[in-house]
Structures are given as structure tokens and as C-alpha cells.
N, C-alpha and C. Protein backbone atom coordinates (compact mmCIF):
# COMPACT_ATOMS: atom_id res chain seq x y z
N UNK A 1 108.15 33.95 33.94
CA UNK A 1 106.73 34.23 34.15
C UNK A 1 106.08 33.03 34.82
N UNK A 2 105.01 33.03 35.95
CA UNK A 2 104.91 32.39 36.85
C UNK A 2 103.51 32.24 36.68
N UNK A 3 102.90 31.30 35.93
CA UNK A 3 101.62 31.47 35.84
C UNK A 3 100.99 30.72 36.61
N UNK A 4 99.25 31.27 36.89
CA UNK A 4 98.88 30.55 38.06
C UNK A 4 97.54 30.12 37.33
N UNK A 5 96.92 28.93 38.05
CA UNK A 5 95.60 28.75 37.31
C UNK A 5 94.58 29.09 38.00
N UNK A 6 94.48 30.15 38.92
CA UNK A 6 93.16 30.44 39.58
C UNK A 6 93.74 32.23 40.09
N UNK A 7 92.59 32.58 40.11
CA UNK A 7 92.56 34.08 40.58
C UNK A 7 93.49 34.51 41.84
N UNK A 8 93.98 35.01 42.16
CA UNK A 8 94.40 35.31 43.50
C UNK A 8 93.77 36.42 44.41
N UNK A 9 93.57 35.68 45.39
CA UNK A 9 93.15 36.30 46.59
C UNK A 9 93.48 38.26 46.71
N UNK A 10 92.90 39.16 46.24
CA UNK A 10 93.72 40.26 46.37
C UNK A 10 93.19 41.30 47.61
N UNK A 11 94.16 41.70 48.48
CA UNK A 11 93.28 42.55 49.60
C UNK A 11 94.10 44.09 49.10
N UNK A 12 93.46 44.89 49.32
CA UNK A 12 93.50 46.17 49.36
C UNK A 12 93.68 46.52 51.16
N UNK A 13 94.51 47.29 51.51
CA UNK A 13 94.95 47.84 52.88
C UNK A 13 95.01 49.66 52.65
N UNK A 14 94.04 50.36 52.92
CA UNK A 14 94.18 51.55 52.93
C UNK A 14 94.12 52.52 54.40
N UNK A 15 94.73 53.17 53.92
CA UNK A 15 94.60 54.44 55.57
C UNK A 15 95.45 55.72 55.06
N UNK A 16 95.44 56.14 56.37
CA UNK A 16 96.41 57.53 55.63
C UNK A 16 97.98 57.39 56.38
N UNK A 17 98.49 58.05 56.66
CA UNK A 17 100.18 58.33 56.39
C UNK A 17 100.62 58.03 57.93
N UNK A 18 101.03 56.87 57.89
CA UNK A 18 101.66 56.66 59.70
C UNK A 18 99.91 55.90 60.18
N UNK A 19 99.22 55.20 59.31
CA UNK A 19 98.30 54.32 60.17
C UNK A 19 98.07 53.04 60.48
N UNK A 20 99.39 52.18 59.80
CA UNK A 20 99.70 50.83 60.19
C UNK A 20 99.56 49.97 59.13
N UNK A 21 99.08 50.85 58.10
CA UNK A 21 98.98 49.59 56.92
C UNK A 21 100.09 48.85 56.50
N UNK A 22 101.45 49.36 56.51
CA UNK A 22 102.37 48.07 56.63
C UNK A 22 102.63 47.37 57.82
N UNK A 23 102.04 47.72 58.38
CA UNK A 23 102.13 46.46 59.93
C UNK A 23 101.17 45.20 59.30
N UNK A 24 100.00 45.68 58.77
CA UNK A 24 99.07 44.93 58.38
C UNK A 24 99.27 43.80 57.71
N UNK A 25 99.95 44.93 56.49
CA UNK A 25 100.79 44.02 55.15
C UNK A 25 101.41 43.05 55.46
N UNK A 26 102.68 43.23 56.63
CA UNK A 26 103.77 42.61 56.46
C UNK A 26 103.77 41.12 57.83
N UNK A 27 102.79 41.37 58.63
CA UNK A 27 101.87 40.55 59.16
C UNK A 27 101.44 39.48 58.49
N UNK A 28 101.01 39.97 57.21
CA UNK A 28 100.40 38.60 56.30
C UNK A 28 101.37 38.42 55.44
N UNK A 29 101.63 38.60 55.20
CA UNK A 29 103.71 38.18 54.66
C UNK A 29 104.05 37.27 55.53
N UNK A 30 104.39 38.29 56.54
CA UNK A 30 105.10 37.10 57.90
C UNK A 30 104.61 35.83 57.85
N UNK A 31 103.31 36.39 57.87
CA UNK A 31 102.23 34.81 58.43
C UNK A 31 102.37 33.60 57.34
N UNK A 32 102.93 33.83 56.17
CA UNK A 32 102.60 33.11 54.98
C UNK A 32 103.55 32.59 54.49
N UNK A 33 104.47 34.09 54.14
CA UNK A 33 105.34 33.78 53.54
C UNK A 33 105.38 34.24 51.79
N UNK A 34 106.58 34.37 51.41
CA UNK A 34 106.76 35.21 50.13
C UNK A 34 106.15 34.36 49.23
N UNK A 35 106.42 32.91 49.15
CA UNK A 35 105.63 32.05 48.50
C UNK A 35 104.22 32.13 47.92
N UNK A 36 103.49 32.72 49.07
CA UNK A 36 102.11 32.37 49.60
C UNK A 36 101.66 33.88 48.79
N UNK A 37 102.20 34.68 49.76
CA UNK A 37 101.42 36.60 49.52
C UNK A 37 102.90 37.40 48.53
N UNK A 38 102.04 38.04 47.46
CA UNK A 38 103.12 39.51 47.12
C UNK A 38 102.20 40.54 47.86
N UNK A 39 103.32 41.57 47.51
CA UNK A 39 103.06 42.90 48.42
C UNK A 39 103.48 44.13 47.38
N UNK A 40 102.45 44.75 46.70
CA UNK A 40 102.53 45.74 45.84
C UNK A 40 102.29 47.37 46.82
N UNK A 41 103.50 48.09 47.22
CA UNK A 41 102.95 49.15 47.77
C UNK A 41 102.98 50.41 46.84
N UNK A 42 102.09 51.14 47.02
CA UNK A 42 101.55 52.39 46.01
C UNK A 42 102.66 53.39 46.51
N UNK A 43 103.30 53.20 47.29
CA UNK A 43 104.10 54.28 47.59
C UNK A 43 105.57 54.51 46.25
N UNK A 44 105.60 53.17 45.80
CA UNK A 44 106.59 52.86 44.72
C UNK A 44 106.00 53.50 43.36
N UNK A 45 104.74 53.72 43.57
CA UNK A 45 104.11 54.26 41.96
C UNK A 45 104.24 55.72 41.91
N UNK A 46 104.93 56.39 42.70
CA UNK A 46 104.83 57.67 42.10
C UNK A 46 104.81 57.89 41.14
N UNK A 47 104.77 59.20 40.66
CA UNK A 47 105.04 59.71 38.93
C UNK A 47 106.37 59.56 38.68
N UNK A 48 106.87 59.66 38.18
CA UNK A 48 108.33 59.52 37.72
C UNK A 48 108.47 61.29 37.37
N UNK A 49 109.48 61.79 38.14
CA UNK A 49 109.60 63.43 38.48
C UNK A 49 110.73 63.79 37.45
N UNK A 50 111.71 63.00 36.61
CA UNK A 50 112.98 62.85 35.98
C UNK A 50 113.01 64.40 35.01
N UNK A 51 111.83 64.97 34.83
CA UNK A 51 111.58 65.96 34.14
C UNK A 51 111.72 67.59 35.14
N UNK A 52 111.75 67.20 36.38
CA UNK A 52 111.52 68.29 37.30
C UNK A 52 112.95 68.50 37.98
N UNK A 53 113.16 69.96 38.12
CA UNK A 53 114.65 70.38 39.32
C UNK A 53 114.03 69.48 40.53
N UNK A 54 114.90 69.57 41.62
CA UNK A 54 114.71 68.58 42.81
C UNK A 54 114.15 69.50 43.61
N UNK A 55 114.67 71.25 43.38
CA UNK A 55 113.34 72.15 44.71
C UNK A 55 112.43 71.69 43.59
N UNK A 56 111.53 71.67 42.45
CA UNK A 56 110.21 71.89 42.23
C UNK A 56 109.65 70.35 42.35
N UNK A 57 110.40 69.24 42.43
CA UNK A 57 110.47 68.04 43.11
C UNK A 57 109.99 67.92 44.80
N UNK A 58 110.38 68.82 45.14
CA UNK A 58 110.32 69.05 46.88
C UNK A 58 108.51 69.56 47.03
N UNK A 59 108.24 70.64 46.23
CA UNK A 59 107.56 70.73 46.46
C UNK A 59 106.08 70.44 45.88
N UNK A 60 106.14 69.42 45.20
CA UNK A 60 104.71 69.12 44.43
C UNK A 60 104.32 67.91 46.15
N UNK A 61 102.94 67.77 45.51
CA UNK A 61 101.68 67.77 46.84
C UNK A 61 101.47 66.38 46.33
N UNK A 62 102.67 65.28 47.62
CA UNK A 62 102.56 63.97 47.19
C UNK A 62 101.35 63.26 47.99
N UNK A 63 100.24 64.06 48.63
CA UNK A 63 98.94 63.45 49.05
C UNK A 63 98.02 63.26 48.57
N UNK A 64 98.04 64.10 47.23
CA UNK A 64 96.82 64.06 45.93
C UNK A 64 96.81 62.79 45.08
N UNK A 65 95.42 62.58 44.87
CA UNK A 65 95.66 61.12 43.91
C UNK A 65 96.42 61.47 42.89
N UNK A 66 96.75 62.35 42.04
CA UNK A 66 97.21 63.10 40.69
C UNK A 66 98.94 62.30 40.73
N UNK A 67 99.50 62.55 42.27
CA UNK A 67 100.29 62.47 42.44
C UNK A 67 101.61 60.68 41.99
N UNK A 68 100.19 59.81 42.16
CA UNK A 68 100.56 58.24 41.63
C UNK A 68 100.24 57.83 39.95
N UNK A 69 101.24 56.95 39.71
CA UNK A 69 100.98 56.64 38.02
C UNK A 69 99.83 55.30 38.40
N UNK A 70 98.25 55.85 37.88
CA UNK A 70 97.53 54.89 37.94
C UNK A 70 97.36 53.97 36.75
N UNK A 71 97.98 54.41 35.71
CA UNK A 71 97.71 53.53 34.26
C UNK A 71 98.91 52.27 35.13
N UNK A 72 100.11 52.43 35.30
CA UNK A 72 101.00 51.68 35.23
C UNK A 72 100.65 50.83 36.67
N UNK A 73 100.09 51.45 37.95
CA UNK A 73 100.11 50.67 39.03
C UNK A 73 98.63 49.93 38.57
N UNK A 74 97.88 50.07 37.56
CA UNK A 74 96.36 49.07 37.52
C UNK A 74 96.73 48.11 36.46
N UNK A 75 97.72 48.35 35.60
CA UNK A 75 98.38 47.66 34.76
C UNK A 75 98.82 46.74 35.56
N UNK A 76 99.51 46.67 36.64
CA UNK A 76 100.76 45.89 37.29
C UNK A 76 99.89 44.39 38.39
N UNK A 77 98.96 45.66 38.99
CA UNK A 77 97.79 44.53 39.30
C UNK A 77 96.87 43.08 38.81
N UNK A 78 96.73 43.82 37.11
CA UNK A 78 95.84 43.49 36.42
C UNK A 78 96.91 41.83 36.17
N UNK A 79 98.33 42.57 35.63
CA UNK A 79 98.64 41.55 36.01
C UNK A 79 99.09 40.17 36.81
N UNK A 80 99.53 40.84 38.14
CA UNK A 80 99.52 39.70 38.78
C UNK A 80 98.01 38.90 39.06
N UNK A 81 97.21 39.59 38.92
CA UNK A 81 96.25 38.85 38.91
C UNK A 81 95.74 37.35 37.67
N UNK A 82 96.34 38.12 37.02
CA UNK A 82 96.68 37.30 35.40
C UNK A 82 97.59 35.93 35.68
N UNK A 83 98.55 36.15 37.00
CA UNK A 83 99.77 35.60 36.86
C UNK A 83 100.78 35.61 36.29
N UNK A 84 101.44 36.64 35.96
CA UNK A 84 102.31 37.34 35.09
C UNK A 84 103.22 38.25 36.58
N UNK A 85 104.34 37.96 36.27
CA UNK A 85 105.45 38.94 37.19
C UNK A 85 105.77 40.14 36.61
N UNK A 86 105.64 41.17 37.29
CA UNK A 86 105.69 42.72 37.33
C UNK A 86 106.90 42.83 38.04
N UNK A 87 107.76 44.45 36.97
CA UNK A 87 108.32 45.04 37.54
C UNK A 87 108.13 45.61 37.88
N UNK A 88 108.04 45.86 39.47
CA UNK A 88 107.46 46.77 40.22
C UNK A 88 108.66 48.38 40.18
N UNK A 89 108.11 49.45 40.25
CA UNK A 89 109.50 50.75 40.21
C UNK A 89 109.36 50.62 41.78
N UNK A 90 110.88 51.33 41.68
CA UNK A 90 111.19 51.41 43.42
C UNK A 90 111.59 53.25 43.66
N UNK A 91 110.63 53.86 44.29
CA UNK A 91 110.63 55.31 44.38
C UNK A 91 111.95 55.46 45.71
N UNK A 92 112.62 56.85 45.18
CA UNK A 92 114.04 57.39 46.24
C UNK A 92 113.06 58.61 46.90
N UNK A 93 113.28 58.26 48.17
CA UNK A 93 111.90 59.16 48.35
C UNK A 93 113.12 60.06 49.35
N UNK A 94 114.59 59.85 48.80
CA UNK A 94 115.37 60.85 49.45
C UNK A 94 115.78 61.95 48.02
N UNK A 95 115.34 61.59 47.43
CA UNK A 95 115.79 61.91 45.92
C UNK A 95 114.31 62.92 45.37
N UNK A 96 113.02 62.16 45.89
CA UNK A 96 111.82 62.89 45.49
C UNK A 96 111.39 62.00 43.73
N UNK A 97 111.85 61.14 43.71
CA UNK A 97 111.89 60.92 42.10
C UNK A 97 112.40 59.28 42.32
N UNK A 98 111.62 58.46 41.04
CA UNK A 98 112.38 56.74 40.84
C UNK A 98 113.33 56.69 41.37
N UNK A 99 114.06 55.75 41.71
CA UNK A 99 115.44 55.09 41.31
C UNK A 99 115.51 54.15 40.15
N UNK A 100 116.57 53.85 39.76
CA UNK A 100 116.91 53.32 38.17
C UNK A 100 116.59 52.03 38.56
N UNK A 101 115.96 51.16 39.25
CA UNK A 101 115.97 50.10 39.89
C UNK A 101 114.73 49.89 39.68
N UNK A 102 114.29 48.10 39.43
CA UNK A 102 112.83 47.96 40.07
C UNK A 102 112.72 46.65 40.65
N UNK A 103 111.64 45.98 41.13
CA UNK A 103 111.33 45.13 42.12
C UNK A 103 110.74 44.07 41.59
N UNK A 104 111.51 42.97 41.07
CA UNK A 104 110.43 41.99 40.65
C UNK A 104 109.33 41.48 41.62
N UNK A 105 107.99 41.49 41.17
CA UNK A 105 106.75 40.64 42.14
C UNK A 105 106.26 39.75 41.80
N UNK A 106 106.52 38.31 42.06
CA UNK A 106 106.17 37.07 41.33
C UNK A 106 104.93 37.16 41.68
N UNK A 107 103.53 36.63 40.84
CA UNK A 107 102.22 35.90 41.50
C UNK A 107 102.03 35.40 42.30
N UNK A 108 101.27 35.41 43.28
CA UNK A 108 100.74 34.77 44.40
C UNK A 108 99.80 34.21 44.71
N UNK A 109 99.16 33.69 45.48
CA UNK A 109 97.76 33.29 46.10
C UNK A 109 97.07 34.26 46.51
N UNK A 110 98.19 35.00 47.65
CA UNK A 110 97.39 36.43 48.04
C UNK A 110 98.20 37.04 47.82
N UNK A 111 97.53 38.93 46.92
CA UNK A 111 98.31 39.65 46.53
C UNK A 111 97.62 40.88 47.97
N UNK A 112 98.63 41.85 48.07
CA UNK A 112 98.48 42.47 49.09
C UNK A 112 98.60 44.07 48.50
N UNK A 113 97.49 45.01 48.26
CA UNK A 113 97.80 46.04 47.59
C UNK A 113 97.64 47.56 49.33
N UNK A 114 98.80 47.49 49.12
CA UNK A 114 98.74 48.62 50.26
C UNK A 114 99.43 50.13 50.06
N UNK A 115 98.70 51.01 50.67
CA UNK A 115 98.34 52.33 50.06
C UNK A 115 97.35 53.37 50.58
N UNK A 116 98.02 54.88 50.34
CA UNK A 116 96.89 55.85 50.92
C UNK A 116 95.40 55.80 50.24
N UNK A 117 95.79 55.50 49.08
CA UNK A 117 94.58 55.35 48.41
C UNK A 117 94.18 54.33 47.25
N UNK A 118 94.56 53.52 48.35
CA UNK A 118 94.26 51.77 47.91
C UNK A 118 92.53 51.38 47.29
N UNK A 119 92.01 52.22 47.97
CA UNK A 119 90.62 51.78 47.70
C UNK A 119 90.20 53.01 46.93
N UNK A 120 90.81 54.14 46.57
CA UNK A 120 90.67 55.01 46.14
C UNK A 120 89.71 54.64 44.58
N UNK A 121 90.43 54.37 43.55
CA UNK A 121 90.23 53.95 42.09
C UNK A 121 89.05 52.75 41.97
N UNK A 122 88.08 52.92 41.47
CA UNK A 122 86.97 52.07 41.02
C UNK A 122 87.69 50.82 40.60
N UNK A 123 88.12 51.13 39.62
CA UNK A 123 88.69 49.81 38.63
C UNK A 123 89.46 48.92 39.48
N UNK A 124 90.61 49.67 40.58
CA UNK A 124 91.04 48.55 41.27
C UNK A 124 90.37 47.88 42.26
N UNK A 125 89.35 48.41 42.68
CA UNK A 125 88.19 47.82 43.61
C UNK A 125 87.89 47.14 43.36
N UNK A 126 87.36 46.72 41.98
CA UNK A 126 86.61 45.46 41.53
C UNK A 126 87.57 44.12 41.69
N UNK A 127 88.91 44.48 41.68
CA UNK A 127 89.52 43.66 41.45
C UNK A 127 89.62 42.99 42.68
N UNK A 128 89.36 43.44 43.83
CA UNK A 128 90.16 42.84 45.26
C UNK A 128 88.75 42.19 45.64
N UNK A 129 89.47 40.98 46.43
CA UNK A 129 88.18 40.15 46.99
C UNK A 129 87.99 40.59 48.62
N UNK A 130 89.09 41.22 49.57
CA UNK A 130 89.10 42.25 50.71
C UNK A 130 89.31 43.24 50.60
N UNK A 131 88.43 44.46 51.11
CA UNK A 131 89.18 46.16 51.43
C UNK A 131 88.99 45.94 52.65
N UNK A 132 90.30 46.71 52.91
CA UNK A 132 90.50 47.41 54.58
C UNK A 132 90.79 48.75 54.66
N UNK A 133 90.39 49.12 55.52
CA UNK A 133 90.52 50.18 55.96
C UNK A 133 91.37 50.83 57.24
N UNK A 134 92.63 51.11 57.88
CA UNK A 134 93.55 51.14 58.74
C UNK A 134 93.08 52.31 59.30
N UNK A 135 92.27 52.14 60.43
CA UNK A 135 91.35 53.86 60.97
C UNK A 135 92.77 53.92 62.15
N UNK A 136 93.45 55.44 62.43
CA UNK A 136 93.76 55.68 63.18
C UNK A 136 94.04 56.81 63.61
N UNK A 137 93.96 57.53 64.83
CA UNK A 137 93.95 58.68 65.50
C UNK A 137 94.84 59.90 64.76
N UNK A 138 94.41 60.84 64.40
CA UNK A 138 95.46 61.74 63.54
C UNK A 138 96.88 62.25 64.58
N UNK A 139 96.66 61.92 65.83
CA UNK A 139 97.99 62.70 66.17
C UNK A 139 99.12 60.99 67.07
N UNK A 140 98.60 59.94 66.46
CA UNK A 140 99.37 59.05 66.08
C UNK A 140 100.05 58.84 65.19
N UNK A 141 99.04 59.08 64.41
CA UNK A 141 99.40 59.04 62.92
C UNK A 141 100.52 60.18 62.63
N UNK A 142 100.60 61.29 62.90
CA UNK A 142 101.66 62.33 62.53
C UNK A 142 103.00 62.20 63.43
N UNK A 143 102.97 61.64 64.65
CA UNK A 143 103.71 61.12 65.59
C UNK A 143 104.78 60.51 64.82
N UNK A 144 104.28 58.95 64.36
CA UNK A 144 104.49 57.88 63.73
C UNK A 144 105.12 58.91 61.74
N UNK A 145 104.52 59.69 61.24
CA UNK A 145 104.94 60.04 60.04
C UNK A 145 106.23 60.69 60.37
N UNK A 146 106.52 61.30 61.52
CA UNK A 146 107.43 62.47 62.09
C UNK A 146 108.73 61.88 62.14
N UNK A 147 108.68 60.48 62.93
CA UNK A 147 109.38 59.80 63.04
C UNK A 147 110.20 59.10 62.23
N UNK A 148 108.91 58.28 60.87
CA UNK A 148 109.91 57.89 59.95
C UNK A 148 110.74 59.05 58.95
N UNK A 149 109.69 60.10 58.71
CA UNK A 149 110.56 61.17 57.52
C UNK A 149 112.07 61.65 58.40
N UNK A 150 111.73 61.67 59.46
CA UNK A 150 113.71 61.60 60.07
C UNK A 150 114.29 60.92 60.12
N UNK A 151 113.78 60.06 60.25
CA UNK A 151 114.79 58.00 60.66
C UNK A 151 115.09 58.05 59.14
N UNK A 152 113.99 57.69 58.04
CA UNK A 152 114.54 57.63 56.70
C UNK A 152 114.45 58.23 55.60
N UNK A 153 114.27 59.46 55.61
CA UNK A 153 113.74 60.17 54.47
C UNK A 153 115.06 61.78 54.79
N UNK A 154 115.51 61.33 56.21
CA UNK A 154 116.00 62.79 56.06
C UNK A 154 115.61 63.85 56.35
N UNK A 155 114.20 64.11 56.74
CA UNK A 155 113.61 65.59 56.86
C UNK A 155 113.51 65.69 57.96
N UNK A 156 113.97 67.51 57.69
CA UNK A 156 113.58 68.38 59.14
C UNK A 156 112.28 68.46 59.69
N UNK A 157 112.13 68.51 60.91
CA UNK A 157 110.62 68.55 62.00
C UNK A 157 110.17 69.83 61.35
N UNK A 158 111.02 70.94 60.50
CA UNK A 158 110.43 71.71 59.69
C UNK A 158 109.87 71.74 59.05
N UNK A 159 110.15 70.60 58.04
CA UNK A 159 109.46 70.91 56.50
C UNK A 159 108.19 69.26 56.65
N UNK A 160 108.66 68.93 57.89
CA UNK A 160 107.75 67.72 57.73
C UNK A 160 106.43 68.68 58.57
N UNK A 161 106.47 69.23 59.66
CA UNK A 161 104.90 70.11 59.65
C UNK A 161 104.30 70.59 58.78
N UNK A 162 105.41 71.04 58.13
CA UNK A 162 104.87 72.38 56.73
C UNK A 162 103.92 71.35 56.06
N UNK A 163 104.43 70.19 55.74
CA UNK A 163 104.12 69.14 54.71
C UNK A 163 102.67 69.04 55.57
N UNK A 164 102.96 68.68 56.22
CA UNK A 164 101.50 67.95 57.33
C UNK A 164 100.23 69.24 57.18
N UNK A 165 100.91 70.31 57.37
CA UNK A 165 99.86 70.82 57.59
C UNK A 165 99.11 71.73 55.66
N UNK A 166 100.11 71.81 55.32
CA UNK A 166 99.65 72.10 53.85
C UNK A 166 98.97 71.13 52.91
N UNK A 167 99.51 70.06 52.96
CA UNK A 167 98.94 68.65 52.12
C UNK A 167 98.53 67.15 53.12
N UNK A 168 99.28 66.80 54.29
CA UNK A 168 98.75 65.63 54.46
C UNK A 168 97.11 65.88 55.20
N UNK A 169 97.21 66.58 56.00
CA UNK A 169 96.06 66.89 56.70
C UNK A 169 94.97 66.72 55.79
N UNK A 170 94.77 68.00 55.10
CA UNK A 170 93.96 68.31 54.09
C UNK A 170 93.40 67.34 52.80
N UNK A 171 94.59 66.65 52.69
CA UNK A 171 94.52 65.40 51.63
C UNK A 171 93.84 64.49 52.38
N UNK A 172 94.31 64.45 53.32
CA UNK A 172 93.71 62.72 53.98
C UNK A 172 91.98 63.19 54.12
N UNK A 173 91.39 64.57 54.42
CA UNK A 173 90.13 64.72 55.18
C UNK A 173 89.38 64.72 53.60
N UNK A 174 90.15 65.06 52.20
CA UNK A 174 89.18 64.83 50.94
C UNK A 174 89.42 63.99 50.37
N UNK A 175 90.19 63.07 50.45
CA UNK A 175 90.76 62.02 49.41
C UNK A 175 90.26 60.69 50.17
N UNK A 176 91.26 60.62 51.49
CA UNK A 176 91.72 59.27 52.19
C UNK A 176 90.40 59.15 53.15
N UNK A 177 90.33 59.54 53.87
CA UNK A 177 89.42 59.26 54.88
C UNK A 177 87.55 58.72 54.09
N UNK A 178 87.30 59.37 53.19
CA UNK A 178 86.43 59.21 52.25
C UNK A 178 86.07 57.83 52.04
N UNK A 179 87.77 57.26 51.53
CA UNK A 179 87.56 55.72 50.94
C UNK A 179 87.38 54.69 51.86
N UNK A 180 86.70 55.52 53.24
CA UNK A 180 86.26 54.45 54.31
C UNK A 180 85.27 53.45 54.10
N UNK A 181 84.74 54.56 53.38
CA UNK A 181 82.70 53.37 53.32
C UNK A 181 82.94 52.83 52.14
N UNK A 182 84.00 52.19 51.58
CA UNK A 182 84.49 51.15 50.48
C UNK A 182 84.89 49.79 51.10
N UNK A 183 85.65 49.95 52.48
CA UNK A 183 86.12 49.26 52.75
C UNK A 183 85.31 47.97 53.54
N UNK A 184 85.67 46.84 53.00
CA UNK A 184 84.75 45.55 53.75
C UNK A 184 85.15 45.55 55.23
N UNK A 185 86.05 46.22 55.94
CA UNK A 185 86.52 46.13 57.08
C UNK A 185 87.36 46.97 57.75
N UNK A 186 87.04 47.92 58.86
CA UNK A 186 87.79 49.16 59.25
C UNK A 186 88.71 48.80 60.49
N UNK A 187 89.79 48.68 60.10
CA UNK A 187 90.65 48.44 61.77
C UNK A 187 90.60 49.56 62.77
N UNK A 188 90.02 49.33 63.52
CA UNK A 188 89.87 50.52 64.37
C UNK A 188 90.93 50.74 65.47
N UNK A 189 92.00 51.43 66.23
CA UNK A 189 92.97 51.72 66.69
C UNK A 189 94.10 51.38 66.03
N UNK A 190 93.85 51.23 64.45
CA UNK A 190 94.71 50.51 63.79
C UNK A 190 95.29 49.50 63.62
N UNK A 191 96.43 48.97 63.88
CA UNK A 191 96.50 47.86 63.21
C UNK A 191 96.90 47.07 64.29
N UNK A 192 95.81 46.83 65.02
CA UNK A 192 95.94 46.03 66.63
C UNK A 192 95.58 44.33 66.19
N UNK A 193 95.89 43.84 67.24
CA UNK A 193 96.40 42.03 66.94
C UNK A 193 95.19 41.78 66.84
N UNK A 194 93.90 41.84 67.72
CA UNK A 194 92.88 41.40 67.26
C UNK A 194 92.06 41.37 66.02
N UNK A 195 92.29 42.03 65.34
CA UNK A 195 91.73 42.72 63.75
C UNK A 195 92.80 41.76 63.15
N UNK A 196 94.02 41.95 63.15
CA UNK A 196 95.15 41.35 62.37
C UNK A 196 94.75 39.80 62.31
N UNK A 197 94.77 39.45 63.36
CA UNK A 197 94.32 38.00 63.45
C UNK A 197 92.92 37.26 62.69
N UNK A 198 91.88 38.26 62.56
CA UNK A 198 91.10 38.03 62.24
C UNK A 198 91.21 37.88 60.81
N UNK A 199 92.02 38.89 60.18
CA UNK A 199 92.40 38.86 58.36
C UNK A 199 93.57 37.78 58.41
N UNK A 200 94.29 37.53 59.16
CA UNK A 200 95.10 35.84 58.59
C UNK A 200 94.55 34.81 58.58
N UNK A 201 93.64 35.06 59.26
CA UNK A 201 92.89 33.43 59.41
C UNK A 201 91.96 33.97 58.50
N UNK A 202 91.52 34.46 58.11
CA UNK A 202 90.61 34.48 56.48
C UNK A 202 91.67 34.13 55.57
N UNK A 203 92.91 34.65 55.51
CA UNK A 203 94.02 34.18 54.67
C UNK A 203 94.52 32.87 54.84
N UNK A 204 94.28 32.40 55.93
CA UNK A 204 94.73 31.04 55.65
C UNK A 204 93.66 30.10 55.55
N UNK A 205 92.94 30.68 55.50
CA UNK A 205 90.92 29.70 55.16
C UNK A 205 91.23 29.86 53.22
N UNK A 206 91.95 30.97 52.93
CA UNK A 206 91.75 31.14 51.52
C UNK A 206 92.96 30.13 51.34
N UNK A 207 94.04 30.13 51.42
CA UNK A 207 95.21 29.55 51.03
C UNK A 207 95.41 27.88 51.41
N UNK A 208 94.16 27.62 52.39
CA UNK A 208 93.62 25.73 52.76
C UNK A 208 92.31 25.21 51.68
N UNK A 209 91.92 26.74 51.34
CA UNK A 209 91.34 26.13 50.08
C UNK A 209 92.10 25.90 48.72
N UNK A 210 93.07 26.55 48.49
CA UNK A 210 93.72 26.66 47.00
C UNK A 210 94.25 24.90 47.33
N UNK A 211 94.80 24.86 48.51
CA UNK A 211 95.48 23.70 48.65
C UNK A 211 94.70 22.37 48.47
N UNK A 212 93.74 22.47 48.67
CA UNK A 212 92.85 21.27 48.53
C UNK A 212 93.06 20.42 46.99
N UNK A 213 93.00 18.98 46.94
CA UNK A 213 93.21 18.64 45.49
C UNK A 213 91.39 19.07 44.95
């Protein structure tokens, strides 16, 4: 356990599905370093499905907030913010359900919470000292989702429309898109260098202050 004596820096990165928020994330990673930033992604909090066949697995509606364990991912926050290391779960998103595995996340300076609906939950709002917001064009965005559910998830250009057009669409226009006017800052064409640049160098204005004696 890695305790720290001051708050850490926490940003929230939200958008919807294929809008750059891990470009964002992993940008300020890059820039820092594992040392410096953790990186908690909500995509790892699913529910734990261990109770469900794998078709009724297939088909529950992973765009709904219902869909993430929020006791355990505000728990996990609460603590790194504490300075306390979390096991983070690591979701088989070829499987639809956990893997038996999880992710240790040591404390940081800056914690990095990225997610469809990062800014979604009150309680974790309070907690972050940045929200963002990852605005980007919906038929980028499905482009970019199309791409990875084949590269790594396995799915047919079939069932990934079906998906798109039954739940992501629809989810993102009541859920995601909503948690815009939360956010302290909207990347607009997404997650382009000028915006990016602008949130590291706030990150490293925060991380030249921790350093100071």
C-alpha cells in the first residue's frame, strides 16, 4: 500500500464509444509516466455476468449506466484518492463477462478516470479536480468502434450495427452526450494535439507543484 500525503490530481475523460478518450488518457501517461498518472478505465467495471449463459451475455445493453458496477468502481476511486492500491477487475470483452484476473493501480499524483460515463455519477464528480469531455462526430466515432470490435473483440460488421443501432446510438443521445455540460472542458474534433497539449501542461503545472519542497 502506497500512501500518499496529498490529494491527487483526478481528471475524468468522458465521450462516447470510438471518441478518443484513450488517446487522451494514454497521452498523459505517455507524457508522465506510470510513476506520475494511474489510469482507471470504466470499461473494466462491468457487472460481473458469471450468473448469465453467454447468448443472454451477448445480449444485455452494455451502453446503459445499469450496465457498470458503480458501488465497486466509486469504491476503487475513493481509494486511490486515499492512496491505497486497488484491484482493479479486468473485463473479457471476448467472453462478455470478468476474467479471473485483476490489475493492480498504485496511487498517483494524477489519477486518470476514463469512460462513457465518466462524468456520468454525482459522487464521482465531486471527486475530480478536471472533467473532459471527448466531442466527436458520430460517424467517426462508429467508423473507429467498427474497427476495433473486429481487430479485438471478434465481431461481425453484423452484430456490431445491430449493436450500434439498438443501444449505442440511442444510449449515447440519453445517457452520454448529456454529461457534456458537466464537463470543465469539451475537446472538440476529439482528441486533437491542440486540446491534448493544453491538458498536459495543466498536468505538468500540477505535478511542478507537488514537486516543490
Amino acid at each position: 500500500m502506497n500512501k500518499i500525503s496529498y490529494a491527487p490530481f483526478i481528471i475524468g475523460v468522458a465521450g462516447g464509444s470510438g471518441s478518443g478518450k484513450s488517446t487522451v488518457s494514454q497521452q498523459v501517461l505517455a507524457s508522465f509516466g506510470a510513476d506520475m498518472v494511474s489510469v482507471v478505465m470504466q470499461d473494466d467495471y462491468y457487472r460481473d455476468q458469471s450468473d448469465l449463459s453467454p447468448e443472454v451475455r451477448r445480449k444485455q445493453n452494455y451502453d446503459h449506466p445499469q450496465a457498470f458496477d458503480w458501488p465497486l468502481l466509486i469504491e476503487h476511486v475513493q481509494a486511490l484518492r486515499n492512496g491505497e492500491t486497488i484491484q482493479m477487475p479486468e473485463y473479457d470483452f471476448t467472453i462478455d463477462n470478468r476474467s479471473n484476473k485483476t490489475i493492480p493501480v498504485k496511487p498517483a499524483p494524477v489519477v486518470v478516470f476514463e469512460g462513457l460515463f465518466a462524468l456520468y455519477d454525482a459522487e464521482l464528480r465531486k471527486l475530480m479536480s478536471l472533467k473532459i469531455f471527448v466531442d466527436t462526430a458520430p460517424d467517426v466515432r462508429f467508423i473507429r468502434r467498427m474497427q476495433r470490435d473486429i481487430a479485438e473483440r471478434g465481431r461481425s460488421l453484423e452484430s456490431i450495427v445491430g449493436q450500434y443501432m439498438d443501444t449505442v446510438r440511442p444510449m449515447h443521445k440519453q445517457f452520454i452526450e448529456p454529461t457534456k455540460r458537466h464537463a470543465d472542458v469539451i475537446l472538440p474534433h476529439g482528441a486533437n494535439a491542440p486540446a491534448v497539449d493544453v491538458i498536459t501542461t495543466k498536468v505538468a503545472s500540477v505535478i511542478g507543484q507537488l514537486k516543490r519542497p
